[in-house]
PDB file of N, CA and C in Angstrom:
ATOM      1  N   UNK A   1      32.509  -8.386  29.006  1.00  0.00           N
ATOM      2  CA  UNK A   1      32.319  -7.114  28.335  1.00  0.00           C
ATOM      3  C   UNK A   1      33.158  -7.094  27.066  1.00  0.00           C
ATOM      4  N   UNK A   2      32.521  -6.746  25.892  1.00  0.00           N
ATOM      5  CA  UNK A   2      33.480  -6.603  24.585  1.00  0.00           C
ATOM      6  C   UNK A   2      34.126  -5.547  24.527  1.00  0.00           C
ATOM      7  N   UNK A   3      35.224  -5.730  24.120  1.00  0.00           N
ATOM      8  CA  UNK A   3      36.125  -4.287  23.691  1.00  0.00           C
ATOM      9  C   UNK A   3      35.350  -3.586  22.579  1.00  0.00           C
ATOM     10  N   UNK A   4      34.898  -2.373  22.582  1.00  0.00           N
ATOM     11  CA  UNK A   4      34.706  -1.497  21.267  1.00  0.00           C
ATOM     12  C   UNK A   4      35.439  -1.552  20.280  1.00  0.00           C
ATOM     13  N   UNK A   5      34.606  -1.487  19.084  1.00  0.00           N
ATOM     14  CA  UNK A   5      36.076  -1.222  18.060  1.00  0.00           C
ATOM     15  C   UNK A   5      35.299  -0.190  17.260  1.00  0.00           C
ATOM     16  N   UNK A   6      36.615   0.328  16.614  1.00  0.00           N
ATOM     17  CA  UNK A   6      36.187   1.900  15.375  1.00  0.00           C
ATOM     18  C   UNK A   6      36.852   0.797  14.157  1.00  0.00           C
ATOM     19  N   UNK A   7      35.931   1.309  13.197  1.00  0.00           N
ATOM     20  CA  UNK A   7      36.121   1.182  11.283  1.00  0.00           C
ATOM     21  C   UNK A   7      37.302   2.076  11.604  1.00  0.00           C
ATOM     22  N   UNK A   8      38.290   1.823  10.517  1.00  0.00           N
ATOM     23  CA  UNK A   8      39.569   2.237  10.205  1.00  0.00           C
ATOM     24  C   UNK A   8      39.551   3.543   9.656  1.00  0.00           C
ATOM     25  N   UNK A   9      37.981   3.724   9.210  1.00  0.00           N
ATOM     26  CA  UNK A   9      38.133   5.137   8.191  1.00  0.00           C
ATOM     27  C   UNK A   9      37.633   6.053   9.202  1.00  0.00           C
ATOM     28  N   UNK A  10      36.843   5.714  10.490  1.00  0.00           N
ATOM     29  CA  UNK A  10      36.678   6.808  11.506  1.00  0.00           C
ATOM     30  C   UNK A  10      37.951   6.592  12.345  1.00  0.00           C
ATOM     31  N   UNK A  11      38.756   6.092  12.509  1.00  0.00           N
ATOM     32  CA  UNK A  11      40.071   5.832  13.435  1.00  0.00           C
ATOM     33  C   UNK A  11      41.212   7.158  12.461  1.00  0.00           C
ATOM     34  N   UNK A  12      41.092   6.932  11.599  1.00  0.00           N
ATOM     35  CA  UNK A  12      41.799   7.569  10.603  1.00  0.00           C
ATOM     36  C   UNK A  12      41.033   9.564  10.255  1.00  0.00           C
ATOM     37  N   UNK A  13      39.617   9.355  10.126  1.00  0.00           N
ATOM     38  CA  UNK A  13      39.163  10.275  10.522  1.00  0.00           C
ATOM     39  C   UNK A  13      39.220  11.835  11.755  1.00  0.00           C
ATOM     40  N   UNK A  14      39.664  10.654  12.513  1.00  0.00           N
ATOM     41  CA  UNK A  14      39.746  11.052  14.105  1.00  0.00           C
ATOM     42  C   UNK A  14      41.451  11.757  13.621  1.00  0.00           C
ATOM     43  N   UNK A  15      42.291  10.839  13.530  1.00  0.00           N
ATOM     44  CA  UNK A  15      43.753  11.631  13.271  1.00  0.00           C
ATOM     45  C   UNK A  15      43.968  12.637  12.436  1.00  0.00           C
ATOM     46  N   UNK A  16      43.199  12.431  11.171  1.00  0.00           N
ATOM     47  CA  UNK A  16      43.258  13.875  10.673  1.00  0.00           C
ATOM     48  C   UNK A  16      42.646  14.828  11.060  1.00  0.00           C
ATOM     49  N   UNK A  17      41.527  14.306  11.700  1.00  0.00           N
ATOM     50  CA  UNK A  17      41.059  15.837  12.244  1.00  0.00           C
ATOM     51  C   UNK A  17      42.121  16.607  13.883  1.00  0.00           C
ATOM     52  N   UNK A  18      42.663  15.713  14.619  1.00  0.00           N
ATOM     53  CA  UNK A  18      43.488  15.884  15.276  1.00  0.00           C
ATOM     54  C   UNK A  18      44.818  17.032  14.810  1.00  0.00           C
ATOM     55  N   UNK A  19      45.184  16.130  13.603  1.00  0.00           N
ATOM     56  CA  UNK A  19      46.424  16.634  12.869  1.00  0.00           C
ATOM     57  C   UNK A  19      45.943  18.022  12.438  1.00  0.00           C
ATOM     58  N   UNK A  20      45.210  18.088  11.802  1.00  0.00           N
ATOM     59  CA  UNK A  20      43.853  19.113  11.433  1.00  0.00           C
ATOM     60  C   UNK A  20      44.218  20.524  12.433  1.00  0.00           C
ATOM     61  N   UNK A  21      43.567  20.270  13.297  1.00  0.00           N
ATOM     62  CA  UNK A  21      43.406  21.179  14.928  1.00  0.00           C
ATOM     63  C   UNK A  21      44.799  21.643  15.100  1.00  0.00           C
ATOM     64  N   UNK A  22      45.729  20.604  15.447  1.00  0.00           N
ATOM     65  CA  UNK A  22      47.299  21.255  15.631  1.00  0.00           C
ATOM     66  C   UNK A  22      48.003  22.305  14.446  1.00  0.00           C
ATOM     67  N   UNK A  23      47.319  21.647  13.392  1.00  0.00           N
ATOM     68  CA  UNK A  23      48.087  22.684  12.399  1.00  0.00           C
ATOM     69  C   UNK A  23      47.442  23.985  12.545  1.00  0.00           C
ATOM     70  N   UNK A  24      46.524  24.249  12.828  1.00  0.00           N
ATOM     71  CA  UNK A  24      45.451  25.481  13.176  1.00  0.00           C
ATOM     72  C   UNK A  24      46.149  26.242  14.009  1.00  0.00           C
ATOM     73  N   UNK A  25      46.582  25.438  15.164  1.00  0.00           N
ATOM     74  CA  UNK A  25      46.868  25.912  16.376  1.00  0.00           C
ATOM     75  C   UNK A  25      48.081  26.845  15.858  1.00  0.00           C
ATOM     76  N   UNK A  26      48.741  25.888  15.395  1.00  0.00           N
ATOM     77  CA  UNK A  26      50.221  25.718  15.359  1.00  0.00           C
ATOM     78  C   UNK A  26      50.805  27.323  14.442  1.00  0.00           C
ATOM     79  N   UNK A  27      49.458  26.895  13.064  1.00  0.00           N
ATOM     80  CA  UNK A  27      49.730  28.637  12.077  1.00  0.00           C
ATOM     81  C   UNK A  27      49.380  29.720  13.339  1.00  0.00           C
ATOM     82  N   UNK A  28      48.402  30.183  13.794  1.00  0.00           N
ATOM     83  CA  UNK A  28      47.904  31.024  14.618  1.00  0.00           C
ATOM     84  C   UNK A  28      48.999  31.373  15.738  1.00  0.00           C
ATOM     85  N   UNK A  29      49.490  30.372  16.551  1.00  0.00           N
ATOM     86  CA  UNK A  29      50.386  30.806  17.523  1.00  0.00           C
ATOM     87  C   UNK A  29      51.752  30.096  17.549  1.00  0.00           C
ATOM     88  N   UNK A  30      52.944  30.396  17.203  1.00  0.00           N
ATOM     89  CA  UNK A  30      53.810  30.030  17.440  1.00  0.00           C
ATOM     90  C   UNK A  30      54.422  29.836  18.904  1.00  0.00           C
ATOM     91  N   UNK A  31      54.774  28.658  19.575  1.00  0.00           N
ATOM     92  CA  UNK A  31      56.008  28.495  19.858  1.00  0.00           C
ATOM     93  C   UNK A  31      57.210  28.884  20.224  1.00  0.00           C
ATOM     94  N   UNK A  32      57.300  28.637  21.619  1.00  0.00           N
ATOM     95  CA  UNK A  32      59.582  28.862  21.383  1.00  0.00           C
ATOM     96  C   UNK A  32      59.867  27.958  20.362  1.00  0.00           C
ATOM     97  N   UNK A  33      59.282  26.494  20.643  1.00  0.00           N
ATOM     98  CA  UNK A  33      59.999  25.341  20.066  1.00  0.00           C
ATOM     99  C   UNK A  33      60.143  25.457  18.188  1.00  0.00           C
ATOM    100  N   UNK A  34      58.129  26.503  18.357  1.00  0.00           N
ATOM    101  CA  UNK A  34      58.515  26.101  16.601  1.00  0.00           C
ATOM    102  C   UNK A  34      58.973  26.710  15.871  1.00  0.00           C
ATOM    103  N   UNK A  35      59.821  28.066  16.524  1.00  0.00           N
ATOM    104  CA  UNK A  35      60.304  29.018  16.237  1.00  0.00           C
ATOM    105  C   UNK A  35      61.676  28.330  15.936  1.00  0.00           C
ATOM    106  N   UNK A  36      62.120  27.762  16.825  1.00  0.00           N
ATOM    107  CA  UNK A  36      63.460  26.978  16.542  1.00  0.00           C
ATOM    108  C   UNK A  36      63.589  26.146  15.711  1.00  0.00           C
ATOM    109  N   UNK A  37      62.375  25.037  15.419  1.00  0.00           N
ATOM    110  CA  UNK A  37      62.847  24.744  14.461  1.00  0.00           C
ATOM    111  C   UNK A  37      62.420  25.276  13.220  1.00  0.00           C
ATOM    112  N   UNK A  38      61.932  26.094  13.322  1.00  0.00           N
ATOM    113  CA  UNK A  38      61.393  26.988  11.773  1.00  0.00           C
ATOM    114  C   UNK A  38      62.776  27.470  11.399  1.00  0.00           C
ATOM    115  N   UNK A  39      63.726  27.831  12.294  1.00  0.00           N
ATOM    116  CA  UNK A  39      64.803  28.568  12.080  1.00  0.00           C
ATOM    117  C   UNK A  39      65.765  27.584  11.614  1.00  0.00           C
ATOM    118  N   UNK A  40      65.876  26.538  12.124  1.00  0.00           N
ATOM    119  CA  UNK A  40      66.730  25.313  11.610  1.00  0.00           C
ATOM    120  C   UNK A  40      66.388  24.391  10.436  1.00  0.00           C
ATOM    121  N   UNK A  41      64.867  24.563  10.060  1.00  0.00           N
ATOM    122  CA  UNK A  41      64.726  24.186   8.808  1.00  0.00           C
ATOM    123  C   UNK A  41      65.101  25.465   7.684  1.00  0.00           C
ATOM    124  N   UNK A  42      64.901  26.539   7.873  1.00  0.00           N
ATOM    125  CA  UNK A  42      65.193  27.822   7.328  1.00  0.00           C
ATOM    126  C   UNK A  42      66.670  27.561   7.265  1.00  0.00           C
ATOM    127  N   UNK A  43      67.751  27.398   7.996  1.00  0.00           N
ATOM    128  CA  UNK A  43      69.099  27.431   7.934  1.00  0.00           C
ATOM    129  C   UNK A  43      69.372  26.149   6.673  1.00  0.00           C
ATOM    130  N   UNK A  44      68.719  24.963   6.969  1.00  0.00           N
ATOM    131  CA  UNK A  44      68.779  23.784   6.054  1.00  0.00           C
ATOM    132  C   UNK A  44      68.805  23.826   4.819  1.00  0.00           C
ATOM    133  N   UNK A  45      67.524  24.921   3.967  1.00  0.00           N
ATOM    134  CA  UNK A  45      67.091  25.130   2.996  1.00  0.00           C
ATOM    135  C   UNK A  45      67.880  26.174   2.627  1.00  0.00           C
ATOM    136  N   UNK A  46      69.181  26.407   2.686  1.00  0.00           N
ATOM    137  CA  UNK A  46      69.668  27.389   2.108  1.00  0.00           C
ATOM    138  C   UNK A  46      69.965  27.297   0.697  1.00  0.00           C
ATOM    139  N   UNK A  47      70.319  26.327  -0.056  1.00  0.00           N
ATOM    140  CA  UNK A  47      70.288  26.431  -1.285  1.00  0.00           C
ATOM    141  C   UNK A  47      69.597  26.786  -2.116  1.00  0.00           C
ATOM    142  N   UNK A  48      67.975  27.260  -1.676  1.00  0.00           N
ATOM    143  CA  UNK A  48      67.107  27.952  -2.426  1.00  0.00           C
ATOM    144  C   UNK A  48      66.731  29.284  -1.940  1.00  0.00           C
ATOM    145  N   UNK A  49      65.854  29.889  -3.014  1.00  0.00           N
ATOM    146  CA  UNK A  49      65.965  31.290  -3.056  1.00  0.00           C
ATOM    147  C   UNK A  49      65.332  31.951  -1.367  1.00  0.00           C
ATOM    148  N   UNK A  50      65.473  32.918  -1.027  1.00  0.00           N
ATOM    149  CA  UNK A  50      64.727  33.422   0.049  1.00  0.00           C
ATOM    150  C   UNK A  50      63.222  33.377   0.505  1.00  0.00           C
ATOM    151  N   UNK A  51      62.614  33.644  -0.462  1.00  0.00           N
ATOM    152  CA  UNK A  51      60.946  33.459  -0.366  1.00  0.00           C
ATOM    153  C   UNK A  51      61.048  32.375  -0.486  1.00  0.00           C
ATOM    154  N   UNK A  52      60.946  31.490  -1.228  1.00  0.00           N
ATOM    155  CA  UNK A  52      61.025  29.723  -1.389  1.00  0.00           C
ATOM    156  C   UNK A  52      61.416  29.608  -0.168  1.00  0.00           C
ATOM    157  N   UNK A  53      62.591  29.371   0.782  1.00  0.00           N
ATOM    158  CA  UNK A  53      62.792  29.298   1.542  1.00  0.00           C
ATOM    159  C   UNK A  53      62.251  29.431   2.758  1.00  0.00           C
ATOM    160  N   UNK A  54      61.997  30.287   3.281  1.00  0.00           N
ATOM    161  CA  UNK A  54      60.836  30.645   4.052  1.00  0.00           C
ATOM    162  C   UNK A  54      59.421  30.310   4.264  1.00  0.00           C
ATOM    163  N   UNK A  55      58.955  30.006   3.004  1.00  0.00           N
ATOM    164  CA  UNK A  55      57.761  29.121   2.812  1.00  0.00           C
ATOM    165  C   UNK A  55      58.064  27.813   2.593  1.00  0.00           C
ATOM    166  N   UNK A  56      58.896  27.656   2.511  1.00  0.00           N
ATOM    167  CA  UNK A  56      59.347  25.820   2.511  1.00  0.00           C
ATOM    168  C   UNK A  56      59.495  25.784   4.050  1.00  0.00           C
ATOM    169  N   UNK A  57      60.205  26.309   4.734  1.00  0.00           N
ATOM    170  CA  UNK A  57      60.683  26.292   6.314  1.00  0.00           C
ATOM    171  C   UNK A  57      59.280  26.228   7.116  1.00  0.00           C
ATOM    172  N   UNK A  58      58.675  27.587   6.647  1.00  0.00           N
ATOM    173  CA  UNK A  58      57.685  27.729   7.636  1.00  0.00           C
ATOM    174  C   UNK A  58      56.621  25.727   7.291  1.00  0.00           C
ATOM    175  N   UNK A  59      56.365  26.038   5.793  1.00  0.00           N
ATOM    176  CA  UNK A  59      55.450  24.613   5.548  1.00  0.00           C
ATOM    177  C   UNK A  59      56.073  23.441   6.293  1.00  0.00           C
ATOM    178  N   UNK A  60      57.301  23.021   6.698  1.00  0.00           N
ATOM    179  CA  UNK A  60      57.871  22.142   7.143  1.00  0.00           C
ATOM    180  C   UNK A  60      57.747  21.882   8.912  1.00  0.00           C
ATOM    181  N   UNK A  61      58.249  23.297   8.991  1.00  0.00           N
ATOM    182  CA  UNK A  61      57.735  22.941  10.950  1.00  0.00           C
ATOM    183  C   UNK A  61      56.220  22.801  10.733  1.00  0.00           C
ATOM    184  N   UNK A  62      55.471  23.544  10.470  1.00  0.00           N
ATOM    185  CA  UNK A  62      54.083  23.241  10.732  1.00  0.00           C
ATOM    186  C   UNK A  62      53.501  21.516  10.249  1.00  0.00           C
ATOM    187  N   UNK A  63      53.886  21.480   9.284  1.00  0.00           N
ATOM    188  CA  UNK A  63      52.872  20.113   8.351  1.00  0.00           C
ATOM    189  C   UNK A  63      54.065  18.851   9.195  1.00  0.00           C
ATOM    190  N   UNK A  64      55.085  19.052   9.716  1.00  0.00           N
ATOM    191  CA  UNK A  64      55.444  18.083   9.963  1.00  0.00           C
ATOM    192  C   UNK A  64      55.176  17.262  11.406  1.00  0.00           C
ATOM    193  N   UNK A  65      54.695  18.094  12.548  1.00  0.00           N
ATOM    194  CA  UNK A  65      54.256  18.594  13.643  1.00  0.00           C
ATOM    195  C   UNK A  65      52.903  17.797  13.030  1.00  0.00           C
ATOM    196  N   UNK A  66      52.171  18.648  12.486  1.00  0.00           N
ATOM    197  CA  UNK A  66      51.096  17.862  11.991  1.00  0.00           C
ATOM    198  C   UNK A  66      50.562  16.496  11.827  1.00  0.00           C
ATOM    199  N   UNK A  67      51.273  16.165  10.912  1.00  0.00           N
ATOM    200  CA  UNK A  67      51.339  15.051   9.990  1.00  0.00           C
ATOM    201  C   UNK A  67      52.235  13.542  11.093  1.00  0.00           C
ATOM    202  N   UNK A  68      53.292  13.991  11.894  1.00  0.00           N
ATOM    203  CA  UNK A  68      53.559  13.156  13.049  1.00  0.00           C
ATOM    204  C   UNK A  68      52.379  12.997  13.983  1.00  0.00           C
ATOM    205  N   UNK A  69      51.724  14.043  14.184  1.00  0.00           N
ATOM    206  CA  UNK A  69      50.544  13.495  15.397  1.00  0.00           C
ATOM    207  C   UNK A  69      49.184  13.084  14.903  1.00  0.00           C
ATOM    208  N   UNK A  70      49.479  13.461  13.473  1.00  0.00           N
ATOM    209  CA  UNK A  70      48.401  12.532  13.152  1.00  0.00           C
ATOM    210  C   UNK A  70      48.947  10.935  12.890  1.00  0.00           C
ATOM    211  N   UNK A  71      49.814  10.730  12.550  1.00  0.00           N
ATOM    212  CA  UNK A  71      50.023   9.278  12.025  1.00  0.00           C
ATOM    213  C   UNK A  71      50.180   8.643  14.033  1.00  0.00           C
ATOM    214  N   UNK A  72      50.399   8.926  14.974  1.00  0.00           N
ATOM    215  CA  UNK A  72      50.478   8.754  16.621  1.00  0.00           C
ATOM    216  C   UNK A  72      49.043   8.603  16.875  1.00  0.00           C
ATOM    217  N   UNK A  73      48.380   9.597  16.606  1.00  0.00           N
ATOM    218  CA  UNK A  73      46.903   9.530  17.204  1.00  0.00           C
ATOM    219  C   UNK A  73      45.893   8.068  16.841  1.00  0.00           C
ATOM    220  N   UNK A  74      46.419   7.950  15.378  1.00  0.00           N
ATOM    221  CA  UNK A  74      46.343   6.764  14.548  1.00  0.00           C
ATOM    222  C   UNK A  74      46.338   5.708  15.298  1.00  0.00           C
ATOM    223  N   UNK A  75      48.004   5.624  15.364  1.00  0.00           N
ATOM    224  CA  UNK A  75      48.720   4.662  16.175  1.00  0.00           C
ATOM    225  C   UNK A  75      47.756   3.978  17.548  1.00  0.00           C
ATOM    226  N   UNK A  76      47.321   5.057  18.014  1.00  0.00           N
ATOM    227  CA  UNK A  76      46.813   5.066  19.781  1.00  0.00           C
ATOM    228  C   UNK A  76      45.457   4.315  19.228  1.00  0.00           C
ATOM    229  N   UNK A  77      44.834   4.986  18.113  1.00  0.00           N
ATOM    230  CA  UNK A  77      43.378   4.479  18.577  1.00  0.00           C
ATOM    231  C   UNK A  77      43.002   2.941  17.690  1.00  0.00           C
ATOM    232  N   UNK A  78      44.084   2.879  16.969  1.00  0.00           N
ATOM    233  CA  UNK A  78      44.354   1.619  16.620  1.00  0.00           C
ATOM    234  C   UNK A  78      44.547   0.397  17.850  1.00  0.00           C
ATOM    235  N   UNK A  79      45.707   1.059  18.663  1.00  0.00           N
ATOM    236  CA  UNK A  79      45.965   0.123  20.019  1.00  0.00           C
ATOM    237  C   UNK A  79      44.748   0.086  20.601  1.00  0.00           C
ATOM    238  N   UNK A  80      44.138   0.874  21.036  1.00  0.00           N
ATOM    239  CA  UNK A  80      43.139   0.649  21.494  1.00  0.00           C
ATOM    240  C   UNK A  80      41.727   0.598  20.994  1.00  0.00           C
ATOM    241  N   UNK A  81      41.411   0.968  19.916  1.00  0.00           N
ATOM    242  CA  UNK A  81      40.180   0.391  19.454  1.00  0.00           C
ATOM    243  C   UNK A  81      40.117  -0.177  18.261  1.00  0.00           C
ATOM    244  N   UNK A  82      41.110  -0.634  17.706  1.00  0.00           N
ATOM    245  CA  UNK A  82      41.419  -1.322  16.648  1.00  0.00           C
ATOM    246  C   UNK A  82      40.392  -3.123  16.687  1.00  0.00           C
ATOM    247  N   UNK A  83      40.751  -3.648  15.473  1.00  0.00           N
ATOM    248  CA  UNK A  83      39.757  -4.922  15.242  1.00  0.00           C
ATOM    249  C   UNK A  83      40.469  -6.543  16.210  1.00  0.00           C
ATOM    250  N   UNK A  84      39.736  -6.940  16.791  1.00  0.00           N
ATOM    251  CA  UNK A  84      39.859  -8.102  17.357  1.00  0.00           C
ATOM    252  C   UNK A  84      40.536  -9.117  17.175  1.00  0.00           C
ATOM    253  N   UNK A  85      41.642  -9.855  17.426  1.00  0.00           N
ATOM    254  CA  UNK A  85      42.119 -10.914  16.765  1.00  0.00           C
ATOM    255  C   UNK A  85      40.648 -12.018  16.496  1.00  0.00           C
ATOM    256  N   UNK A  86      40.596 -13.313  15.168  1.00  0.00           N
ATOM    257  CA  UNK A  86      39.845 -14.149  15.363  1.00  0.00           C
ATOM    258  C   UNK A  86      40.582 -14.640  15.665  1.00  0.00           C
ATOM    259  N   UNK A  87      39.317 -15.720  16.700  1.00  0.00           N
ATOM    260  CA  UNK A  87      39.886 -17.151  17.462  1.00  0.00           C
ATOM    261  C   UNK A  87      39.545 -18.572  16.066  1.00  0.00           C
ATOM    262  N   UNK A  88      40.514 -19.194  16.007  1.00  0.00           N
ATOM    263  CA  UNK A  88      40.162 -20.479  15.106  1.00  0.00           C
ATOM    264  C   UNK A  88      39.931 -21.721  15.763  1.00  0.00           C
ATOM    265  N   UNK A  89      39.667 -22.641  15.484  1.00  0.00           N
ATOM    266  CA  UNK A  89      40.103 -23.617  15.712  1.00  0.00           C
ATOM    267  C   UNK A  89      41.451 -24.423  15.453  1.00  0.00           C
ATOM    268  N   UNK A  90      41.890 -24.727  16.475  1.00  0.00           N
ATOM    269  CA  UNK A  90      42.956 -25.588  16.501  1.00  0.00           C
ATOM    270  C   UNK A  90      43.447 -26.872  15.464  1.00  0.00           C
ATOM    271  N   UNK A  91      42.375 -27.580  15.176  1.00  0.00           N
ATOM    272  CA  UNK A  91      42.257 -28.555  13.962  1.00  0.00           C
ATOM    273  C   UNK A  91      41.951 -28.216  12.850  1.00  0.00           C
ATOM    274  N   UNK A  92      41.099 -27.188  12.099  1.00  0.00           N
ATOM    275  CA  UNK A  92      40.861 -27.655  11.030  1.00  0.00           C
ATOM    276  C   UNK A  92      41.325 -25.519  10.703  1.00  0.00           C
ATOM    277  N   UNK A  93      41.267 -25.032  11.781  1.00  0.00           N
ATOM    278  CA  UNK A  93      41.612 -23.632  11.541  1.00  0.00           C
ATOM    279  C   UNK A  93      40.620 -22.592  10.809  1.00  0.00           C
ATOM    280  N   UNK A  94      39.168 -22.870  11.356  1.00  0.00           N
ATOM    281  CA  UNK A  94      37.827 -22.730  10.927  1.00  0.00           C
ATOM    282  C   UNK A  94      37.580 -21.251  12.048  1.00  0.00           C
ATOM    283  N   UNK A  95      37.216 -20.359  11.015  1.00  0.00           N
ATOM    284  CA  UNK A  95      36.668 -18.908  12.412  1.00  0.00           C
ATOM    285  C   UNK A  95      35.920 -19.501  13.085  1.00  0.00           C
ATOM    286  N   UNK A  96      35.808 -19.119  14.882  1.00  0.00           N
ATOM    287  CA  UNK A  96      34.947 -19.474  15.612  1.00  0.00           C
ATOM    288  C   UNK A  96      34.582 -18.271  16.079  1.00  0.00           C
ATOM    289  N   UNK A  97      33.280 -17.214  15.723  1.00  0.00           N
ATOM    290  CA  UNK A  97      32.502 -16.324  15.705  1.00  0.00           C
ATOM    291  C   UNK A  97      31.562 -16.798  15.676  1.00  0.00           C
ATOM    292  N   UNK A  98      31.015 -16.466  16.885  1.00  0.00           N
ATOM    293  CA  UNK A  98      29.083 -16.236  16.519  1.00  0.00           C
ATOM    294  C   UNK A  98      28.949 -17.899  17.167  1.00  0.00           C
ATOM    295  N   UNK A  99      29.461 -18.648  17.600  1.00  0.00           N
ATOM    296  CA  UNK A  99      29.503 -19.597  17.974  1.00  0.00           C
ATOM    297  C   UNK A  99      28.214 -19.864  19.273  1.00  0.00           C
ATOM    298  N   UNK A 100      27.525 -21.119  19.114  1.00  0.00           N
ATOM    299  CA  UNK A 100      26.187 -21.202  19.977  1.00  0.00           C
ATOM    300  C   UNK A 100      26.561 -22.475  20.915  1.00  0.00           C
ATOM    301  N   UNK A 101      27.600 -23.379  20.521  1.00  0.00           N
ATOM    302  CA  UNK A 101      28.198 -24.483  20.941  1.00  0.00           C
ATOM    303  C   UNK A 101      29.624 -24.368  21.462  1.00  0.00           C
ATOM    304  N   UNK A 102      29.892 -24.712  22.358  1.00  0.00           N
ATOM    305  CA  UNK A 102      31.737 -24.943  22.281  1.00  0.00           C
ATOM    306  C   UNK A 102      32.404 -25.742  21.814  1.00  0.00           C
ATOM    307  N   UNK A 103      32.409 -25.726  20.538  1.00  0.00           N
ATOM    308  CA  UNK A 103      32.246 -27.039  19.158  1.00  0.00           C
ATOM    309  C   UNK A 103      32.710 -26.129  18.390  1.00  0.00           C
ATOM    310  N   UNK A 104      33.650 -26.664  17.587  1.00  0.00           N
ATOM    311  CA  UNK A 104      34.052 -26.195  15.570  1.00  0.00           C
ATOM    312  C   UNK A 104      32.622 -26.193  15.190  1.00  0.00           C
ATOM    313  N   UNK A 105      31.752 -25.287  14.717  1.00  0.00           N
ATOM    314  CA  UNK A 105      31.062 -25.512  13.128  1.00  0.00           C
ATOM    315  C   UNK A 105      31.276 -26.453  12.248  1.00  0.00           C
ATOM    316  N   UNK A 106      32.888 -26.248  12.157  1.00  0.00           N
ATOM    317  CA  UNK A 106      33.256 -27.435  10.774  1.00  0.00           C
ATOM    318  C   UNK A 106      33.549 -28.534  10.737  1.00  0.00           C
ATOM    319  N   UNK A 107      34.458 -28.890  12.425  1.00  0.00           N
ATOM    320  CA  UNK A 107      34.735 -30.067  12.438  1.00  0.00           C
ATOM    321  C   UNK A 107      34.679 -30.791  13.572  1.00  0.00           C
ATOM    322  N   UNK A 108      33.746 -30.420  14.420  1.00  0.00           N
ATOM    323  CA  UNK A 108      32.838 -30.613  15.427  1.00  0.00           C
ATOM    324  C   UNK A 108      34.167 -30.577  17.299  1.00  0.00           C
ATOM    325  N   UNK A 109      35.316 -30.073  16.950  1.00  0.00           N
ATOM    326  CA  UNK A 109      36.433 -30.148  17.646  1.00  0.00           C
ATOM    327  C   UNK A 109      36.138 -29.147  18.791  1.00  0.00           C
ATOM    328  N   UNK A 110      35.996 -29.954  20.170  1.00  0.00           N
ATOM    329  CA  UNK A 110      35.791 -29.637  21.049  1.00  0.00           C
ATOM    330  C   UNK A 110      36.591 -28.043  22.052  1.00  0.00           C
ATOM    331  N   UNK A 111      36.157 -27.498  22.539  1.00  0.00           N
ATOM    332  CA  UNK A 111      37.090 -25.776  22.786  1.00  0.00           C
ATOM    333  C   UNK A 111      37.219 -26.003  23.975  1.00  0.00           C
TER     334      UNK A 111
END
């Protein structure tokens, strides 16, 4: 049985839309957790003005939350449906794909 594989741009697809969904979630309903750290990025950013602040804080818990589970989701469907190692040959180091013989193509080296 072959392992499936996904193109990189639907693997990648898939995480942003993931990342996507959480940030949705995430504006709409807060959290104990993201309350805390909204408050600890808010404490961080004190050197700028109040409104700045607050919208820097709030943009930070959310997009970062985000933006971590998307680059993870990535991660996962890469591990698992990511592209195949090729097999070579041993002698001459020729792809062996698509192969009809258990023979090199190139240099007739037995598998």
């Amino acid at each position: 049985m072959r392992k499936r594989r996904l193109h990189w741009f639907w693997r990648a697809a898939i995480a942003v839309a993931a990342g996507a969904i959480y940030g949705t979630v995430m504006c709409s309903w807060y959290s104990d957790y993201t309350l805390a750290l909204f408050t600890r990025i808010h404490d961080a950013l004190a050197i700028l003005p109040d409104a700045l602040r607050l919208a820097a804080a709030d943009a930070l818990s959310v997009w970062l939350g985000t933006c971590l589970l998307a680059v993870v989701t990535y991660g996962v469907l890469t591990r698992h449906f990511g592209p195949l190692p090729e097999i070579r040959c041993r002698q001459c180091s020729a792809i062996l794909r698509d192969i009809a013989e258990p023979a090199c193509p190139e240099c007739g080296e037995r598998i």
